[in-house]
Protein backbone atom coordinates (compact mmCIF):
# COMPACT_ATOMS: atom_id res chain seq x y z
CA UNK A 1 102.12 157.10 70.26
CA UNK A 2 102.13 155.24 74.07
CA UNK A 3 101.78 151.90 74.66
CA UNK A 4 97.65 152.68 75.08
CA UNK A 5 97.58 153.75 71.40
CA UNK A 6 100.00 150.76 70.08
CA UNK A 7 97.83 147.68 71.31
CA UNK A 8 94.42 149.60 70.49
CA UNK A 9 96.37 150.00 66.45
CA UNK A 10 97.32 146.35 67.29
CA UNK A 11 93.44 145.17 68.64
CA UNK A 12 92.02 147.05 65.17
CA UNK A 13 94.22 146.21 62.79
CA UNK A 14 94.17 142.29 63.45
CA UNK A 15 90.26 142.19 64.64
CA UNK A 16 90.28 140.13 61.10
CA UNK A 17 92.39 137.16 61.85
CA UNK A 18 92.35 137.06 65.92
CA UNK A 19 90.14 137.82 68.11
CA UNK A 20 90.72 140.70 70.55
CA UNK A 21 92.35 138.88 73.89
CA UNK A 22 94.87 136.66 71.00
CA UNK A 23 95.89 140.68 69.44
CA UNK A 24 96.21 142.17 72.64
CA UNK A 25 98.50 139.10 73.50
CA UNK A 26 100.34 139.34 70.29
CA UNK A 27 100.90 143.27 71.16
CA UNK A 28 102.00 142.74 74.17
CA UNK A 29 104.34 139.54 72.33
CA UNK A 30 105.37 142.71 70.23
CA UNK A 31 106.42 145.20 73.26
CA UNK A 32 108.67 142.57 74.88
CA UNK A 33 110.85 141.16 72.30
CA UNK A 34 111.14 144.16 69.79
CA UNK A 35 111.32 146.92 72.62
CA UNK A 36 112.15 145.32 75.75
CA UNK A 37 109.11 146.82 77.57
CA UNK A 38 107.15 144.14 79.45
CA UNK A 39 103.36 143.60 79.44
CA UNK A 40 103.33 144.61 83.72
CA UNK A 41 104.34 148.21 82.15
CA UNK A 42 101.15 148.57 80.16
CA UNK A 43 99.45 148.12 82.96
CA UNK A 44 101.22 150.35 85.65
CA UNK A 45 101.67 153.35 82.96
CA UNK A 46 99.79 152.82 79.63
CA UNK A 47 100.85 156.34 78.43
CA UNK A 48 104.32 155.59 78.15
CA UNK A 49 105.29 157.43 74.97
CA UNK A 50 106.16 155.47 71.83
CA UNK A 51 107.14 158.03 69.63
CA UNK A 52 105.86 156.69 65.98
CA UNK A 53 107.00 159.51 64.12
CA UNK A 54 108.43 157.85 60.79
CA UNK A 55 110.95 160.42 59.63
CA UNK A 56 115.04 160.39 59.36
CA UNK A 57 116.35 160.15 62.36
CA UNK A 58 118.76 163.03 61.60
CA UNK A 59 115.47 165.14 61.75
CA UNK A 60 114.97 167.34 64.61
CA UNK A 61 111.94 169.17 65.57
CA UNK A 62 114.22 173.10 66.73
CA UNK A 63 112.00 174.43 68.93
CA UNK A 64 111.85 171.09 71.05
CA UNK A 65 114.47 170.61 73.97
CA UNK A 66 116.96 168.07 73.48
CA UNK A 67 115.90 164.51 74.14
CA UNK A 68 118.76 161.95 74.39
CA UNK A 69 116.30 158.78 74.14
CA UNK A 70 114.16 160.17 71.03
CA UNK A 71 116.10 158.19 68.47
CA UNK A 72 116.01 155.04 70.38
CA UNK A 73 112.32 155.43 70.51
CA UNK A 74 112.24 156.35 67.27
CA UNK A 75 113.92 152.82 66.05
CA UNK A 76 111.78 150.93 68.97
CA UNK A 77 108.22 152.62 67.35
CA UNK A 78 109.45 152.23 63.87
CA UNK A 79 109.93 148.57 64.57
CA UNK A 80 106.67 147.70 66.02
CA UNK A 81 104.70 149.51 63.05
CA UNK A 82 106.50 147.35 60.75
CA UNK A 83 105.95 144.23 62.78
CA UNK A 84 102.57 145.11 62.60
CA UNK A 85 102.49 145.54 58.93
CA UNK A 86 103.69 142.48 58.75
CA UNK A 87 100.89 140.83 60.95
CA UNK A 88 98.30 142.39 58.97
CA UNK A 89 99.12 140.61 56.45
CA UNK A 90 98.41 137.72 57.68
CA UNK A 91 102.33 136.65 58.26
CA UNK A 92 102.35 133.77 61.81
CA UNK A 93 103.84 135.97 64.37
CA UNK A 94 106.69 133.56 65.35
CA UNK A 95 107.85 134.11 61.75
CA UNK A 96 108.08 138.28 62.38
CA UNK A 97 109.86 137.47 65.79
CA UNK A 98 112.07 134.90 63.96
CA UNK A 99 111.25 132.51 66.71
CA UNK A 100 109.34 130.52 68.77
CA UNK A 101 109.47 128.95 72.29
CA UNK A 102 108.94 125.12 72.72
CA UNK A 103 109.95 122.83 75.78
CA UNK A 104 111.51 126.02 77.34
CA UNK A 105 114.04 126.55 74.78
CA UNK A 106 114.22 129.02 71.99
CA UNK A 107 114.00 127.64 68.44
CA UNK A 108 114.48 129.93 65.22
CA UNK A 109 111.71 129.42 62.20
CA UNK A 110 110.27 130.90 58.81
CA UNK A 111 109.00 130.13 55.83
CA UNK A 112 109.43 126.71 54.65
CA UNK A 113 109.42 125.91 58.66
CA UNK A 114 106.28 124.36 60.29
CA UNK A 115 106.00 126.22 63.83
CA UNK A 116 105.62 123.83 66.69
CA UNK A 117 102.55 123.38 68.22
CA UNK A 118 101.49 123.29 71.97
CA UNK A 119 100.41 119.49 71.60
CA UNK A 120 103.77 118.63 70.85
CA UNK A 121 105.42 120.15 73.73
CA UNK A 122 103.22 117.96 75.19
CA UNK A 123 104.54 114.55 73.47
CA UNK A 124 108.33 115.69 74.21
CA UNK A 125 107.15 116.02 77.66
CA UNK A 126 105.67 112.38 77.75
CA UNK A 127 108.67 111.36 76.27
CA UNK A 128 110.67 112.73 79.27
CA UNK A 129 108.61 111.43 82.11
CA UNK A 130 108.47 108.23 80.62
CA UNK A 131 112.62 108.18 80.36
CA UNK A 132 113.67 109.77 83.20
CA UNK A 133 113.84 108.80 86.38
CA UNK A 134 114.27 110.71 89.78
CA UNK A 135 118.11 110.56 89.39
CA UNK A 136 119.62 114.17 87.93
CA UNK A 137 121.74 113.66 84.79
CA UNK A 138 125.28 114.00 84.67
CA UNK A 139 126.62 117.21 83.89
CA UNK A 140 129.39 117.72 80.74
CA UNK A 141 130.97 120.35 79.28
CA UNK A 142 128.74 122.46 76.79
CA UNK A 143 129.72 121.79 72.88
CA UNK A 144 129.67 125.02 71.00
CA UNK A 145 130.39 123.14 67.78
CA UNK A 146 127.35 123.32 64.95
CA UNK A 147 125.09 120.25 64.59
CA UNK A 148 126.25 117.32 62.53
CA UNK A 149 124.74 116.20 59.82
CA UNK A 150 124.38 111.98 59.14
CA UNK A 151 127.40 110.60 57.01
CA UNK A 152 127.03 108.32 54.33
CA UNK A 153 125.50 108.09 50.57
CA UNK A 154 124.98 111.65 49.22
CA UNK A 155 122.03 110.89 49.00
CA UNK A 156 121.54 110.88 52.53
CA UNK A 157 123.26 114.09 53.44
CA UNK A 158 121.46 117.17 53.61
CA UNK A 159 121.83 119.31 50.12
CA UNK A 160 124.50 121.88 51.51
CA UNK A 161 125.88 120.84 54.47
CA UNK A 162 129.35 119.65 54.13
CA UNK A 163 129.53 116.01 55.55
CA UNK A 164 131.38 115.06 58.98
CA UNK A 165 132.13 112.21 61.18
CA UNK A 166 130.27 111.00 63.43
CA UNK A 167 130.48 112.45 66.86
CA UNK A 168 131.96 110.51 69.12
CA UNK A 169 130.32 107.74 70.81
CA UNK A 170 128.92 108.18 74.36
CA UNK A 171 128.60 105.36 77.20
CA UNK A 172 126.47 102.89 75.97
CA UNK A 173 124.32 103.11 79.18
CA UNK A 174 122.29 106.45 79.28
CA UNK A 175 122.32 107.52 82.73
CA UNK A 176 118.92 108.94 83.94
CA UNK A 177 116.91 105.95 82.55
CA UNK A 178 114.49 103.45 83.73
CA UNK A 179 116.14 100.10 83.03
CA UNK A 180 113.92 98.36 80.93
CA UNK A 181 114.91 101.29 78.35
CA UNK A 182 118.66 101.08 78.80
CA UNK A 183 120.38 99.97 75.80
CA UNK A 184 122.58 96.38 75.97
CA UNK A 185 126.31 96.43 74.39
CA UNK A 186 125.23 96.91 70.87
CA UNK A 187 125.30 100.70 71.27
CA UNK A 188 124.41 103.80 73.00
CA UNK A 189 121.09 104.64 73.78
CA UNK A 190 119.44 106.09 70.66
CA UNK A 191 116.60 108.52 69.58
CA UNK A 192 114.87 109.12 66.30
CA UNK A 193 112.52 112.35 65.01
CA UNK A 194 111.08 111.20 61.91
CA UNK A 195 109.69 114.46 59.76
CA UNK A 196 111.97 116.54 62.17
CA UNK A 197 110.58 119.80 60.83
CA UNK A 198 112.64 122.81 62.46
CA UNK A 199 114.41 120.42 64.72
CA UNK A 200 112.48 120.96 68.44
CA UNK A 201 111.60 117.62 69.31
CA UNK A 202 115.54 116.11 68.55
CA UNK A 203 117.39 119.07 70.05
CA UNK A 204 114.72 119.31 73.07
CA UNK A 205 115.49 115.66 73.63
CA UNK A 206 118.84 116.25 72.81
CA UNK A 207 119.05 118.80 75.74
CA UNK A 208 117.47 116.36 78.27
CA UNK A 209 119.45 113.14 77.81
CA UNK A 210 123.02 114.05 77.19
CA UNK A 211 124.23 111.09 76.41
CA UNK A 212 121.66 109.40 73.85
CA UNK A 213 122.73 110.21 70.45
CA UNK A 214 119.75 111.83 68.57
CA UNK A 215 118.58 111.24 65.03
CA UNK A 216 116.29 113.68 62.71
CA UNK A 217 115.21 113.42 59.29
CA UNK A 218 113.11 115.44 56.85
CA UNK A 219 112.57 115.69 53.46
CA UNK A 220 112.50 119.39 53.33
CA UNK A 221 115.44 121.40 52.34
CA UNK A 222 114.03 124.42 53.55
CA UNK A 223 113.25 122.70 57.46
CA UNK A 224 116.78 120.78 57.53
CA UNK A 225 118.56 124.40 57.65
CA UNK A 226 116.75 125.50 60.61
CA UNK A 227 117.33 122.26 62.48
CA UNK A 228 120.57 122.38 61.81
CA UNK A 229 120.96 126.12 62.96
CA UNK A 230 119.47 126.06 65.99
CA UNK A 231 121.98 126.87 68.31
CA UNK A 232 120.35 125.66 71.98
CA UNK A 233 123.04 124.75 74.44
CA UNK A 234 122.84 121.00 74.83
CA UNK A 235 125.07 119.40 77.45
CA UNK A 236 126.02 116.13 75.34
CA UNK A 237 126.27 115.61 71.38
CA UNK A 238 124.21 117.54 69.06
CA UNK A 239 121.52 116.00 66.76
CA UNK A 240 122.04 113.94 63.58
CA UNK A 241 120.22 115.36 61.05
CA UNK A 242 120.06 114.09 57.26
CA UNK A 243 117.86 114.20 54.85
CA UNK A 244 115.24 111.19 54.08
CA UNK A 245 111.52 111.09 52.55
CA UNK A 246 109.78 108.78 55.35
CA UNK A 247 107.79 107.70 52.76
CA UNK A 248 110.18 105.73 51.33
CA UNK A 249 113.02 102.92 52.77
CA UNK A 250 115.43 104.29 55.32
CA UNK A 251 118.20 104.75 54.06
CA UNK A 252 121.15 101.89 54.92
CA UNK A 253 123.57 102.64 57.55
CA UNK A 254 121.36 103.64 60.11
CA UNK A 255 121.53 101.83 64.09
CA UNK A 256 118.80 100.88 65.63
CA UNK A 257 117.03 102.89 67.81
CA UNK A 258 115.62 102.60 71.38
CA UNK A 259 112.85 105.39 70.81
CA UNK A 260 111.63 106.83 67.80
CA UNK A 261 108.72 109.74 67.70
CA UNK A 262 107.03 111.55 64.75
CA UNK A 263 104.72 114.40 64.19
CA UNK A 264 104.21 113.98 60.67
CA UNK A 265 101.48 115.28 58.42
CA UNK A 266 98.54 114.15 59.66
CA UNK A 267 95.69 117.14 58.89
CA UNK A 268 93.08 116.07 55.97
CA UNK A 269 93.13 118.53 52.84
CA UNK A 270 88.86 118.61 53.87
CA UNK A 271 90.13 120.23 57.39
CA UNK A 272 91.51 123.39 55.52
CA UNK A 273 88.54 125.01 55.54
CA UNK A 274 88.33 125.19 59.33
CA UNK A 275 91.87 126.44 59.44
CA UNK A 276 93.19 130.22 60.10
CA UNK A 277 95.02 131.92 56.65
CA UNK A 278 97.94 132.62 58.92
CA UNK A 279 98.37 128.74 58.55
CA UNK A 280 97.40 128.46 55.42
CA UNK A 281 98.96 131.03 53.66
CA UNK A 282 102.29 130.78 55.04
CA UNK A 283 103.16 127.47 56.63
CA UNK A 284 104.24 124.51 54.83
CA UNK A 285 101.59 122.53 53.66
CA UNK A 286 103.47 119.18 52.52
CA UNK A 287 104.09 119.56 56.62
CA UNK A 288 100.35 119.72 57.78
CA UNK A 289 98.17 118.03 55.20
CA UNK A 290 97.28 114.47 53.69
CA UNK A 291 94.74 113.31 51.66
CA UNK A 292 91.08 112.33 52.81
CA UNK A 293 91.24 108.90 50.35
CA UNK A 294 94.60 107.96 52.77
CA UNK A 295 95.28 109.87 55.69
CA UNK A 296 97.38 107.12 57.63
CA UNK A 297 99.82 107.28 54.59
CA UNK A 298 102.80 108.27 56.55
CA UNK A 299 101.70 106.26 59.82
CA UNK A 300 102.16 103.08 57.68
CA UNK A 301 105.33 104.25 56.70
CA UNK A 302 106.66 104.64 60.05
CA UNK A 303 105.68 101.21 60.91
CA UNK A 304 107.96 100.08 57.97
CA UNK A 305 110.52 102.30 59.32
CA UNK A 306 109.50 100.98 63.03
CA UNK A 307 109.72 97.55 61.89
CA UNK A 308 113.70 97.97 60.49
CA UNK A 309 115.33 100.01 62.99
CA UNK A 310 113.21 100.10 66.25
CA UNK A 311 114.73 97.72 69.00
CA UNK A 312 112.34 95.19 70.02
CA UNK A 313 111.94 96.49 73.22
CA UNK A 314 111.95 99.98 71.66
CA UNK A 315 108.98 102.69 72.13
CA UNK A 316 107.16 104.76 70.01
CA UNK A 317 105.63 107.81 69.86
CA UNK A 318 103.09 109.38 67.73
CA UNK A 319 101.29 112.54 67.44
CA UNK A 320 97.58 112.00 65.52
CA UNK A 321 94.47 112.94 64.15
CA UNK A 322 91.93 112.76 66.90
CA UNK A 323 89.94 111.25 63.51
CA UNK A 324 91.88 108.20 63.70
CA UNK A 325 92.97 107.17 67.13
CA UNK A 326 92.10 103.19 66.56
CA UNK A 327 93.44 102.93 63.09
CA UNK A 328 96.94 104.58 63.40
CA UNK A 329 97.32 102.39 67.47
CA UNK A 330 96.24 99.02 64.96
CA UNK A 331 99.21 99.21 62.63
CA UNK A 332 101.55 99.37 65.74
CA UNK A 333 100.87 96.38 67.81
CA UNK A 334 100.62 96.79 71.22
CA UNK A 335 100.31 100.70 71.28
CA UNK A 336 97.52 102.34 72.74
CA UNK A 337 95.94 105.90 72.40
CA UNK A 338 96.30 108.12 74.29
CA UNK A 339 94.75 111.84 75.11
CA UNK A 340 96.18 115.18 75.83
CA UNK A 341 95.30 117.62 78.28
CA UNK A 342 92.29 118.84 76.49
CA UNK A 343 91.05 114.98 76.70
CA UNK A 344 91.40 114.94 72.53
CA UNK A 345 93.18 111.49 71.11
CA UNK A 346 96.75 113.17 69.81
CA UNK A 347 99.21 109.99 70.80
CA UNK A 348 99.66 106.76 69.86
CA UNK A 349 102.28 105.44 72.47
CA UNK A 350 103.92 102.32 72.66
């Protein structure tokens, strides 16, 4: 088999659920992270051999000559054809790769784990511009330790994760910021992901401004272990995360908070339809969907949230419906919507 015949088996066997330039993509996806061959090679020398013959390894074929690299291509073809197996059925590629990329970092995810989408790379990024200024931040020595998770009731504490103190308390001035966001003496600056999901908007944030101290919550079991495995290098403390149903109070001993952002379910259940089964089948759908009779139900929850623990000069952030720019900015007042690069309302900023 050469790379030729892999992304043609790869073109065919997904014409189904992608169209061809999103499986030749996905091949090529394939070719880099399982065998370390980049997409440029396909190009220069498409008959690169592949060998896809299935048998023991300890198999030889005797009247062949000796070829040192036939196992190794042996594991790299046998690897692929399972991969692909996998995508046939349907199965989100970031799940086979055990991965996905977001803000430039690398975040693990799976079942039970909503992969991030593109739009809200896009919030994290407003986030950042609106934050930082033209000053660098400081540099500090890496932490290797794993994430913390929020001390406090049981209740509170994710099922599983043995509780911990609270890291310890950085400046109370964030370096980096504008100054109408700096904190005053009542604490360090502070962040909070409500419906945190596999973590990538608190540890991205997390990464950029070492010395906020970062909050997540989700009600999800399953999502809370990948946010708290992620293991990106993050120059300050790690995220908070603990476990909380945003549609209920938040939970006491919590600080207030200079920002807090949320991509929570916002997808009507009369949008499935128009959805791929590589979403439906496999991704979380307490994480994507909400009823058509109330689809702000979590946006009004957030404003309760909002209206405990955000500062008053605090800022929000909001990823939408497109469906309901106006209503979601009028339970926040003084928000506004706002578009994304495609020019569809996703944010409701404030």
């Amino acid at each position: 088999m050469t790379l030729r015949d892999f992304v043609t088996q790869c073109i065919d066997r997904l014409a189904s659920l992608y169209p061809e330039p999103e499986a030749k993509a996905i091949a090529f996806r394939l070719l880099e992270h399982i065998a370390g061959i980049p997409s440029y090679k396909y190009i220069s020398d498409p008959h690169t051999q592949l060998d896809n013959d299935r048998r023991a390894k300890s198999e030889t074929d005797r009247h062949a000559q000796p070829d040192p690299d036939r196992h190794a291509r042996l594991d790299r073809a046998s690897e692929l054809l399972s991969a692909l197996d996998e995508l046939a059925t349907g199965r989100p590629l970031q799940y086979v790769l055990g991965f996905t990329e977001f803000c430039g970092h690398r975040f693990k995810v799976g079942e039970g784990c909503l992969i991030p989408r593109p739009e809200t790379e896009e919030l994290v990024s407003r986030i950042i511009d609106d934050l930082y200024n033209d000053e660098a931040p400081s540099e500090s020595a890496v932490d290797d330790s794993p994430p913390s998770v929020m001390p406090g009731s049981p209740s509170s504490i994710m099922p599983g994760s043995p509780s911990s103190v609270m890291p310890g308390t950085p400046s109370s001035v964030m370096p980096g910021l504008t100054g109408h966001l700096d904190s005053e003496d009542d604490g360090p600056f502070s962040i909070l992901d409500l419906c945190t999901g596999s973590g990538c908007i608190a540890w991205s944030l997390a990464a950029e401004f070492p010395e906020a101290m970062v909050y997540g919550c989700d009600l999800s079991a399953a999502a809370l272990r990948y946010a708290c495995r992620q293991r990106l290098k993050v120059p300050g403390a790690k995220p908070i995360f603990f476990t909380a149903d945003v549609l209920a109070a938040p939970p006491a001993g919590l600080p207030q908070f200079d920002v807090i952002v949320s991509n929570p379910p916002y997808i009507c259940d009369s949008e499935r339809t128009a959805m791929r089964p590589n979403v439906l089948d496999f991704e979380p759908a307490e994480a994507l969907f909400v009823p058509d009779d109330d689809p702000l139900k979590f946006y009004r929850a957030i404003a309760r949230w909002a209206d405990a623990l955000l500062r008053p000069d605090g800022h929000l952030y909001l990823e939408i419906n497109e469906r309901f720019g106006p209503e979601v900015a009028a339970l926040f007042p003084g928000s506004q919507v706002v578009p994304d690069i495609s020019g569809r309302d996703r944010f409701v900023i404030r």
